[in-house]
C-alpha atoms as a PDB file:
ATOM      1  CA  UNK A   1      50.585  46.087  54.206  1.00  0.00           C
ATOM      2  CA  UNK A   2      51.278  43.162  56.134  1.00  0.00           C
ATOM      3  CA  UNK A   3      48.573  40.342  55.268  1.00  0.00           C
ATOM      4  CA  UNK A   4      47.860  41.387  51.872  1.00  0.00           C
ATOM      5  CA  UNK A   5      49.278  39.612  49.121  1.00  0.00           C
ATOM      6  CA  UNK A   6      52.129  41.212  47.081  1.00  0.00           C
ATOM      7  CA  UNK A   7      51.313  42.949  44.159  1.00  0.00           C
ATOM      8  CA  UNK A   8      53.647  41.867  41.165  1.00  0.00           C
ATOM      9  CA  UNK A   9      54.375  42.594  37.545  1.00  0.00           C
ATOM     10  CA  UNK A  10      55.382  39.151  35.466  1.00  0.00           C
ATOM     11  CA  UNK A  11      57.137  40.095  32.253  1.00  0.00           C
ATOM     12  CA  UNK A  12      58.719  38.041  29.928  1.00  0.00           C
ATOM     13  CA  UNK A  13      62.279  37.854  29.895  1.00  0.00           C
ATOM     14  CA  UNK A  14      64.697  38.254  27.127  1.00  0.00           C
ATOM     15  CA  UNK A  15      64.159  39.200  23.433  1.00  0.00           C
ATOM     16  CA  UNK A  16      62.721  37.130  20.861  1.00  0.00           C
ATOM     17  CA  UNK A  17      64.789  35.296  18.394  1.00  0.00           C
ATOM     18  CA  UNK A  18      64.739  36.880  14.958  1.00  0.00           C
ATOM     19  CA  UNK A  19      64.791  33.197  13.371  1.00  0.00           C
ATOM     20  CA  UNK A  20      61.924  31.935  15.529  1.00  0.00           C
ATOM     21  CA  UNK A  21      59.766  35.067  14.255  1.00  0.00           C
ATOM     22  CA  UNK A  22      60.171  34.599  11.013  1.00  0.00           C
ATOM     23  CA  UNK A  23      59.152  31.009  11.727  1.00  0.00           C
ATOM     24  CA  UNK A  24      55.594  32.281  12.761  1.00  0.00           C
ATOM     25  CA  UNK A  25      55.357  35.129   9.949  1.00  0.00           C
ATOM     26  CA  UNK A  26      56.571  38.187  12.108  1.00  0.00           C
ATOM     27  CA  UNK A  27      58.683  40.265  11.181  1.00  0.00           C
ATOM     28  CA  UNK A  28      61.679  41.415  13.410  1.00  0.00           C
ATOM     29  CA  UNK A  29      60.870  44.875  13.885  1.00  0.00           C
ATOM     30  CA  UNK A  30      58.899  46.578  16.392  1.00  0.00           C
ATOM     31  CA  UNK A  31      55.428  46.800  15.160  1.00  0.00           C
ATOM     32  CA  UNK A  32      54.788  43.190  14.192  1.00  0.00           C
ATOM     33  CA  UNK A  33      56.471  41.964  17.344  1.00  0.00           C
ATOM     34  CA  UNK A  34      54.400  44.740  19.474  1.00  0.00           C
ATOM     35  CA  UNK A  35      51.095  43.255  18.014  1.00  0.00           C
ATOM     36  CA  UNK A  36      52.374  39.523  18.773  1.00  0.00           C
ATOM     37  CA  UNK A  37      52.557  40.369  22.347  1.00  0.00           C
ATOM     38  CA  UNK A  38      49.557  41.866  22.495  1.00  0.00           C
ATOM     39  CA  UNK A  39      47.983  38.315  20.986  1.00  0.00           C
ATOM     40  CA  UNK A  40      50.274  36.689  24.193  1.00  0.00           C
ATOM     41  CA  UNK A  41      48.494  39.343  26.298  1.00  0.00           C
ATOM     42  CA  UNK A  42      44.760  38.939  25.004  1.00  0.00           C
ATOM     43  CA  UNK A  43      45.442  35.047  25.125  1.00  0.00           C
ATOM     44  CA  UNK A  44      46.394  35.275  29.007  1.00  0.00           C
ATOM     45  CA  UNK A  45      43.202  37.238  29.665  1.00  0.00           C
ATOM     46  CA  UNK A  46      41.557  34.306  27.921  1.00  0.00           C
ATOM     47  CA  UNK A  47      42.932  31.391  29.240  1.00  0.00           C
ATOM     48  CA  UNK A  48      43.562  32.318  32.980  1.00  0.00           C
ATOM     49  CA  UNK A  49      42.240  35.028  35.864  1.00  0.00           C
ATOM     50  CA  UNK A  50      44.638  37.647  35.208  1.00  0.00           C
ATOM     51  CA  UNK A  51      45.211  41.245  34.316  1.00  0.00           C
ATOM     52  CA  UNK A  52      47.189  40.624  30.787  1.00  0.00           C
ATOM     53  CA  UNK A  53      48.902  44.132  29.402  1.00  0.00           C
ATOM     54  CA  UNK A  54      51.590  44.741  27.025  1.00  0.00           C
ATOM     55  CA  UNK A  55      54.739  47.323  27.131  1.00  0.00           C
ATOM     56  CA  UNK A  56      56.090  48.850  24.258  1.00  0.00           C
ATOM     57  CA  UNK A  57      59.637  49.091  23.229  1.00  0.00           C
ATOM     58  CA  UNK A  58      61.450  52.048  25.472  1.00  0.00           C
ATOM     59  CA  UNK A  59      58.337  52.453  27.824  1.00  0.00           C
ATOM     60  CA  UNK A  60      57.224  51.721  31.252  1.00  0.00           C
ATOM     61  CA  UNK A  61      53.770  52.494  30.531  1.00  0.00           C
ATOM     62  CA  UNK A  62      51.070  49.217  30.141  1.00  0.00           C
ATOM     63  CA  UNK A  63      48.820  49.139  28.371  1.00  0.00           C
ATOM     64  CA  UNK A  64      45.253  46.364  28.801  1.00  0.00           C
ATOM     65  CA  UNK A  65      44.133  44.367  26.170  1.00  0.00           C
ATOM     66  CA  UNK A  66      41.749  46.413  23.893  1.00  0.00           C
ATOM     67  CA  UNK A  67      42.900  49.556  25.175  1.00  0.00           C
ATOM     68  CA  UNK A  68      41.389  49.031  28.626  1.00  0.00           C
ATOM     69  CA  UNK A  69      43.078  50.578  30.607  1.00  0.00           C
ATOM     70  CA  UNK A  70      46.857  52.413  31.070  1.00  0.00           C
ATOM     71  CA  UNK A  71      48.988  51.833  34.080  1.00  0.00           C
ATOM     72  CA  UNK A  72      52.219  53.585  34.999  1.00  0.00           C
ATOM     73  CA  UNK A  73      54.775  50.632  36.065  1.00  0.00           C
ATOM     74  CA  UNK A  74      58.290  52.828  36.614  1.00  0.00           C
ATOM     75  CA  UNK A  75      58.340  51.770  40.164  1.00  0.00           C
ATOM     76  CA  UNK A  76      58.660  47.942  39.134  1.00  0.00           C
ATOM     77  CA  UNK A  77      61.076  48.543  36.130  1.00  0.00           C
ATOM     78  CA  UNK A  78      64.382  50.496  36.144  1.00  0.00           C
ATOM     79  CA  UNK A  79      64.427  51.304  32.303  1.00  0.00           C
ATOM     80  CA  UNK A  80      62.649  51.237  29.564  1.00  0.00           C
ATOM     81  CA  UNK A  81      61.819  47.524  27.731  1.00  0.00           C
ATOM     82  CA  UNK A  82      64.736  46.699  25.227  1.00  0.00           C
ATOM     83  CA  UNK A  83      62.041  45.240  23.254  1.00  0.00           C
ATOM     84  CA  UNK A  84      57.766  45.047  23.315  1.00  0.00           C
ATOM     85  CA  UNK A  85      56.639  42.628  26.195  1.00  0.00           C
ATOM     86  CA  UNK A  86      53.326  40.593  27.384  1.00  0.00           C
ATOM     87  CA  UNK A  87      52.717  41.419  31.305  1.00  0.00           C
ATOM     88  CA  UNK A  88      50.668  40.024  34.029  1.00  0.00           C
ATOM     89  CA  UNK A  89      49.431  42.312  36.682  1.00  0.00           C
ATOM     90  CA  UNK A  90      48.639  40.314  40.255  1.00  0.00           C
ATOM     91  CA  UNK A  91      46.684  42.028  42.926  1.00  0.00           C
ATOM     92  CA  UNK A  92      45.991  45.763  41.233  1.00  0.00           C
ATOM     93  CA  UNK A  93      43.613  46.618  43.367  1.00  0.00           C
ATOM     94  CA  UNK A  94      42.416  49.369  40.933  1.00  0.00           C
ATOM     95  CA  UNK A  95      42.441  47.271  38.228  1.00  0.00           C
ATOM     96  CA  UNK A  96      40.917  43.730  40.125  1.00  0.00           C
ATOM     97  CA  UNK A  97      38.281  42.991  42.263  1.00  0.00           C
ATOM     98  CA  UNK A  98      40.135  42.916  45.940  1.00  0.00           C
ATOM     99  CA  UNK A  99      40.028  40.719  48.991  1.00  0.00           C
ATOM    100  CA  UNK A 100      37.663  40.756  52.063  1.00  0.00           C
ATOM    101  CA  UNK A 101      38.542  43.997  53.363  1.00  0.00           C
ATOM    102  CA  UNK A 102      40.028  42.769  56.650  1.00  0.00           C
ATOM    103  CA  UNK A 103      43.646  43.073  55.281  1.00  0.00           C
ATOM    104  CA  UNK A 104      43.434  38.823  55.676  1.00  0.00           C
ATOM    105  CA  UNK A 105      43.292  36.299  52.604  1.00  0.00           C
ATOM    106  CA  UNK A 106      40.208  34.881  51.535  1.00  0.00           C
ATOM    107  CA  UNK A 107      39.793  31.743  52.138  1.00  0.00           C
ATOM    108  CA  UNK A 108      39.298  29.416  48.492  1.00  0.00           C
ATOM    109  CA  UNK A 109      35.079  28.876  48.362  1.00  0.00           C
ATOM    110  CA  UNK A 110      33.789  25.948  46.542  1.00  0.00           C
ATOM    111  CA  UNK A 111      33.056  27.912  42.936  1.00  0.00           C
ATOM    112  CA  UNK A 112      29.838  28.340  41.617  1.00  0.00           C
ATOM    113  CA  UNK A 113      29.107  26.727  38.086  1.00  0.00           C
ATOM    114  CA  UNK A 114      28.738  29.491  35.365  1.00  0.00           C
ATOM    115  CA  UNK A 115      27.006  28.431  32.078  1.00  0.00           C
ATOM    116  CA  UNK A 116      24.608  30.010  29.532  1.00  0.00           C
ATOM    117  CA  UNK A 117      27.211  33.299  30.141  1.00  0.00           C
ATOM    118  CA  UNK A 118      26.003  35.884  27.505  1.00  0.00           C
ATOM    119  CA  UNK A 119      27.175  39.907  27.338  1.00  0.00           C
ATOM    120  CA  UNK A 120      23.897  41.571  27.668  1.00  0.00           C
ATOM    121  CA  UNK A 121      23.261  45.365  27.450  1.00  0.00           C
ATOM    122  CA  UNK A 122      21.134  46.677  30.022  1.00  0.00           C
ATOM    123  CA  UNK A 123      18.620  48.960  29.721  1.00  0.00           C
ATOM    124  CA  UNK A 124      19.166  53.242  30.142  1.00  0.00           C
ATOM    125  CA  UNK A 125      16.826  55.115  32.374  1.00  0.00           C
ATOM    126  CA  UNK A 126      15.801  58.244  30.835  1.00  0.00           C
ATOM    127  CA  UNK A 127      18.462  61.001  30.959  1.00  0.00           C
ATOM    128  CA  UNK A 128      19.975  59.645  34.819  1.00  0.00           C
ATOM    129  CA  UNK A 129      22.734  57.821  32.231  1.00  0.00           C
ATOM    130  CA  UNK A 130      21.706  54.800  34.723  1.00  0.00           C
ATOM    131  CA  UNK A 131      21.674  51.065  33.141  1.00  0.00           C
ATOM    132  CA  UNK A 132      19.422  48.266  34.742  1.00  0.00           C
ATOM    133  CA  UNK A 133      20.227  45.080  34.290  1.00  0.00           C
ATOM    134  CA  UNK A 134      17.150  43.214  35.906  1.00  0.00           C
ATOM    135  CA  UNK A 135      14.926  42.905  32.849  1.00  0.00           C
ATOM    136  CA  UNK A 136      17.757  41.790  30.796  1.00  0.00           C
ATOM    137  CA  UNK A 137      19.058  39.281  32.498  1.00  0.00           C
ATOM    138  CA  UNK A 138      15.865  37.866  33.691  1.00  0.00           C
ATOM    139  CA  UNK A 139      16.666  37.317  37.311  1.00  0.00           C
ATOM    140  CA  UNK A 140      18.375  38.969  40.618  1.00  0.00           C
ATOM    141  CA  UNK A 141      22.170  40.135  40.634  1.00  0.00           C
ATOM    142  CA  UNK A 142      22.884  39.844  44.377  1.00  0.00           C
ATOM    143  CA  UNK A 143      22.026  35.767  44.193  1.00  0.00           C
ATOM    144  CA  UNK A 144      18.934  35.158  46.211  1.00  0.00           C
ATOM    145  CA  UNK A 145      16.081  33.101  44.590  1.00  0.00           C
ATOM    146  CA  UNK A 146      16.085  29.277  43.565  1.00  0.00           C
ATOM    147  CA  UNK A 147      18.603  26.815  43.758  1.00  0.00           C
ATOM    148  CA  UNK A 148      20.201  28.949  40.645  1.00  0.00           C
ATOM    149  CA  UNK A 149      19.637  31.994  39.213  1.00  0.00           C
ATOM    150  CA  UNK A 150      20.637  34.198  36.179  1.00  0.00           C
ATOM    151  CA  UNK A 151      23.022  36.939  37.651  1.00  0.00           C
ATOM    152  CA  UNK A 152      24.771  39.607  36.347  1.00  0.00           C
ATOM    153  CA  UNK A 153      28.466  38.302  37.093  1.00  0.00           C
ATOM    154  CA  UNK A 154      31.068  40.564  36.266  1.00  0.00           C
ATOM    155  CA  UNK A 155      32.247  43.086  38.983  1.00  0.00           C
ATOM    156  CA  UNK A 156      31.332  45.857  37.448  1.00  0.00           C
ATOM    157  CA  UNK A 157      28.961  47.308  34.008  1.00  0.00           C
ATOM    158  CA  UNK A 158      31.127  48.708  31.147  1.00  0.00           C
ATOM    159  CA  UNK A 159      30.187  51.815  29.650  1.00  0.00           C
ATOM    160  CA  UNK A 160      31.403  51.509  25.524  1.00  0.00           C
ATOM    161  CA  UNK A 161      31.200  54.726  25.065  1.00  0.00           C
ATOM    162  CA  UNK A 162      32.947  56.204  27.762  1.00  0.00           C
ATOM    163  CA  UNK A 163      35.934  57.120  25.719  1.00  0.00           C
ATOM    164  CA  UNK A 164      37.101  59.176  28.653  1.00  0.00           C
ATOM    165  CA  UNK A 165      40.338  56.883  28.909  1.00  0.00           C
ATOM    166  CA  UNK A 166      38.957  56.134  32.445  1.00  0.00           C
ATOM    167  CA  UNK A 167      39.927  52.142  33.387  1.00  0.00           C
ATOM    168  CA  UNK A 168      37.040  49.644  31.603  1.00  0.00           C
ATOM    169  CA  UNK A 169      37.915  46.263  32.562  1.00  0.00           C
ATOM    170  CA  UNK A 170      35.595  43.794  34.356  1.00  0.00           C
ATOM    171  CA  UNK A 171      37.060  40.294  35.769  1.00  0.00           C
ATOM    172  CA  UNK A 172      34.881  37.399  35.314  1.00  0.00           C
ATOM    173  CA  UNK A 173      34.374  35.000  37.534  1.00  0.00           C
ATOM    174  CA  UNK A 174      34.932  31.965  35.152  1.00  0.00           C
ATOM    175  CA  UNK A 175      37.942  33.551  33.823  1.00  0.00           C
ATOM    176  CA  UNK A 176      39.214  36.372  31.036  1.00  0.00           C
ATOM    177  CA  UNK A 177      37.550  39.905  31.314  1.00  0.00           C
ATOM    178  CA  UNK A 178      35.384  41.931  29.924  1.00  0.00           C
ATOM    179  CA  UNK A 179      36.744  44.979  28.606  1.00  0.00           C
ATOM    180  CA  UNK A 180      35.755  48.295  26.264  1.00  0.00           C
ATOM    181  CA  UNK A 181      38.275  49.633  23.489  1.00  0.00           C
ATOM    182  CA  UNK A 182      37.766  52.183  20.842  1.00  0.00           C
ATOM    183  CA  UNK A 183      38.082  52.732  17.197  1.00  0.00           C
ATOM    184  CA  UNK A 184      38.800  56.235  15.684  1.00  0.00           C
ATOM    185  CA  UNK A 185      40.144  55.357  12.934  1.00  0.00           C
ATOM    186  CA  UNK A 186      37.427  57.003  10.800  1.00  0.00           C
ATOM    187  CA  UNK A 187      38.668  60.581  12.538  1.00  0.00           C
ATOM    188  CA  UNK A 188      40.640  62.966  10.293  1.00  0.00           C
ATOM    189  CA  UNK A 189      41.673  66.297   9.521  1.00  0.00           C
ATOM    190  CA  UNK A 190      40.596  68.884   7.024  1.00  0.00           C
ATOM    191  CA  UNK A 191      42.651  70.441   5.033  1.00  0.00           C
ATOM    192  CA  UNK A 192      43.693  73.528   3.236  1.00  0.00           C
ATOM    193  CA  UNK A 193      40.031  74.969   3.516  1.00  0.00           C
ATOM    194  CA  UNK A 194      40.116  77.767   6.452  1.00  0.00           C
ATOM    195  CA  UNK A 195      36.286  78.708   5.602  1.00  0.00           C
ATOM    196  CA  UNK A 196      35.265  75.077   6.728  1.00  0.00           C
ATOM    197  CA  UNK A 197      36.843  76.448  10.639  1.00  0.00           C
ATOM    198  CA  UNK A 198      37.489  80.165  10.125  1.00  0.00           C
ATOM    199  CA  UNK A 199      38.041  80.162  14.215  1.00  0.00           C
ATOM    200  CA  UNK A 200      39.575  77.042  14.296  1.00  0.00           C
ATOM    201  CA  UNK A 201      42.174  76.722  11.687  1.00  0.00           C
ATOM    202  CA  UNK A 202      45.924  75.946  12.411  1.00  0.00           C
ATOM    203  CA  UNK A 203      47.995  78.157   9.554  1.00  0.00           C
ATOM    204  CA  UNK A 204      50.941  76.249   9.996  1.00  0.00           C
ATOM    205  CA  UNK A 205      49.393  73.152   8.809  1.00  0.00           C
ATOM    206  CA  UNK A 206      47.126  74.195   6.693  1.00  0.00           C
ATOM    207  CA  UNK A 207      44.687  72.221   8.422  1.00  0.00           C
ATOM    208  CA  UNK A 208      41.471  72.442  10.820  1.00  0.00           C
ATOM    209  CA  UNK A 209      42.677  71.639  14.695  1.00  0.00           C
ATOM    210  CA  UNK A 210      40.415  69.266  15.533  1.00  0.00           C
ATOM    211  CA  UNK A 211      39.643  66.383  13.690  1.00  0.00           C
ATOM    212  CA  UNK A 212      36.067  65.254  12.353  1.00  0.00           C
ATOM    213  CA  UNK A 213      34.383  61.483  11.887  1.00  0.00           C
ATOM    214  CA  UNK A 214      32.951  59.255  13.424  1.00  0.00           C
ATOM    215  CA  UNK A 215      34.467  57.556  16.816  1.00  0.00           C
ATOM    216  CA  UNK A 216      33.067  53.458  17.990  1.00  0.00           C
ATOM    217  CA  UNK A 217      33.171  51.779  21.262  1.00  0.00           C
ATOM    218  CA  UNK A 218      34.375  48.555  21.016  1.00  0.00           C
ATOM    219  CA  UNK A 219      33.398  45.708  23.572  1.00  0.00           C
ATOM    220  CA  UNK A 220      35.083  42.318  23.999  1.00  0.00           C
ATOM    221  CA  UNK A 221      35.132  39.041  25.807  1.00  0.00           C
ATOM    222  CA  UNK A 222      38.496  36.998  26.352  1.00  0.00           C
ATOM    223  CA  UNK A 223      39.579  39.320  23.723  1.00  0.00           C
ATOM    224  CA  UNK A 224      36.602  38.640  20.873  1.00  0.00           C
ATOM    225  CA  UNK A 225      34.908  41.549  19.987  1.00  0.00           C
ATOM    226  CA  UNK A 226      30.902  41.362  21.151  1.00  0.00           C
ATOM    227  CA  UNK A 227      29.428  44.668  20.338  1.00  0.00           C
ATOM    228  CA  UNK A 228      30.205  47.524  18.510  1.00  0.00           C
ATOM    229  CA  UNK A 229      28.484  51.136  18.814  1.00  0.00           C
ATOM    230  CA  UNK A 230      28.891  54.738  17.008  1.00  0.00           C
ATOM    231  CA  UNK A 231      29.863  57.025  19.898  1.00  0.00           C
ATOM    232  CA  UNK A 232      30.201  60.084  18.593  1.00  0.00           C
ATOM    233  CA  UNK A 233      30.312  62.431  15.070  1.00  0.00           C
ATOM    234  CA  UNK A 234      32.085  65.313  14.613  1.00  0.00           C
ATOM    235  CA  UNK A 235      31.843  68.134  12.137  1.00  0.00           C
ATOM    236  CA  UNK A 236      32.136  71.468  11.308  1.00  0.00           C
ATOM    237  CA  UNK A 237      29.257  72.960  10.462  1.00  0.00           C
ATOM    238  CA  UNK A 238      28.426  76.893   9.243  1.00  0.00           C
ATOM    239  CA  UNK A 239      32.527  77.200  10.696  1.00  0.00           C
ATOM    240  CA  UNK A 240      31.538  75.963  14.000  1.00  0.00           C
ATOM    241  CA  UNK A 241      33.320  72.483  15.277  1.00  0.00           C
ATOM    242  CA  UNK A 242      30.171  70.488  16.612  1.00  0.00           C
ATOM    243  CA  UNK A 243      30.645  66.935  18.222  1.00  0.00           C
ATOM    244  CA  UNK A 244      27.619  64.730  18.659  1.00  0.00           C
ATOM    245  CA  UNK A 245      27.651  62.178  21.096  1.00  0.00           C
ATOM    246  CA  UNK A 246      24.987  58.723  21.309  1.00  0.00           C
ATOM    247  CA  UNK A 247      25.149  57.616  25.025  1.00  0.00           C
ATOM    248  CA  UNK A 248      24.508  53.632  25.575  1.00  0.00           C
ATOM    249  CA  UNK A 249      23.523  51.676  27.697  1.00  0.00           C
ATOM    250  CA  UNK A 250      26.324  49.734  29.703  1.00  0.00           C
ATOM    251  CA  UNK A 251      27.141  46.283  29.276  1.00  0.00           C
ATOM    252  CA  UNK A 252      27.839  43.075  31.920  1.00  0.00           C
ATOM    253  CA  UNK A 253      27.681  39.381  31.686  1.00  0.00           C
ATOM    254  CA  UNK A 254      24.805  37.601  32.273  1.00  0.00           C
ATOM    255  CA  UNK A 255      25.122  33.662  33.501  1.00  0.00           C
ATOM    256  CA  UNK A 256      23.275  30.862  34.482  1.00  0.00           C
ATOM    257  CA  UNK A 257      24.858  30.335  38.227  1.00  0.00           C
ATOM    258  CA  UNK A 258      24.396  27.227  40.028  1.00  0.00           C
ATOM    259  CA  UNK A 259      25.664  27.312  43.768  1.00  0.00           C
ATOM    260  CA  UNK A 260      28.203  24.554  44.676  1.00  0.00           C
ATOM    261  CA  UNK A 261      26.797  21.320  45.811  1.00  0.00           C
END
């Protein structure tokens, strides 16, 4: 739309030299040079206000730093990457807070000062699966009150145990993001034991169909995990598959914000 800023995908270009791997300890093959991109990506959430994602080899698919998020990118790329990649995504509107809502650029402000910044998890009323943030963070999240105030900064509060797939990724003001990943790496099958899931055994596989552990929510900040909470167990139990879930409360970032002078 005319007035809005472009939105753009900025990939790195060629492939990495197999010489200059081995010179930082990675080998040249596609999982190792996968993960070092994602260490490119996770450092440009740190170090700057942007959307860092990586691409596998032979997809167009993105993919946020911890897991954040997933974003289909075919209309930017013709083909597949030759090779894993770091990206930068500029102006996502689903994925970034947006502009004024006039279809005009914002004027640049005079920034706020951000210090004493702390990931806080708020507080969850009863069964509304609400979270309040007031008590925790000790002061009011719209930015009235004294000269400065503790405010909840991020633009949005992070559920880490929403493992829905749903986008999780909160900019912060002072740069990097706040974002929720997930570890099921405790998850696995059963096998060769049909009376553990009489109704839900696969015969081909000799296996149960769905698989049982223990799933965690994983929050970070510029990429360094904060928090860590058990979302969910599954069993079966008497034959029957049974999956309990622990809701949480959501998470945000709580600074000390002094208006500018």
């Amino acid at each position: 739309m005319a007035g809005e800023a472009p939105t753009a995908v900025i990939a790195e270009s060629g492939s990495p030299i197999a010489e200059k791997l081995g010179n930082v300890g990675v080998e040249n093959t596609d999982p190792p040079i996968l993960a070092l991109k994602q260490a490119i990506a996770a450092q440009g959430n740190s170090n700057y206000k942007t959307i860092g994602a990586t691409i596998p080899k032979g997809s167009r698919t993105a993919t946020g730093v911890g897991n954040s998020f997933t974003k289909d990118l075919t209309a930017y790329f013709t083909a597949g990457f030759t090779q894993a990649s770091a990206v930068a995504l500029v102006n996502f509107k689903d994925l970034e807070p947006g502009g004024d809502g006039s279809g005009n650029p914002n004027p640049i402000p005079s920034e706020p000062t951000y210090s004493n910044c702390n990931v806080v998890q708020g507080v969850l009323q009863g069964g509304s699966g609400v979270t309040r943030f007031d008590t925790v963070c000790y002061g009011s999240n719209t930015g009235a009150g004294p000269p400065w105030t503790n405010q909840i900064v991020a633009d949005r509060s992070i559920d880490v145990c929403d493992l829905s797939g749903t986008t999780a990724i909160a900019v912060l003001p002072f740069g990097g993001t706040l974002t929720r990943g997930w570890n099921d790496s405790d998850l696995r099958y059963l096998y060769n034991d049909s009376t553990l899931c009489p109704s839900d055994y696969d015969s081909t596989n000799l296996r149960c169909n769905r698989k049982v552990g223990s799933t965690f929510g994983i929050l970070t900040m510029n990429s360094v995990t904060v928090d860590q909470r058990q979302c969910s167990y599954a069993r079966y139990s008497s034959g029957a598959y049974q999956n309990t879930t622990f809701p949480q409360a959501a998470y945000n970032v709580c600074c000390r914000v002094t208006p500018p002078s």
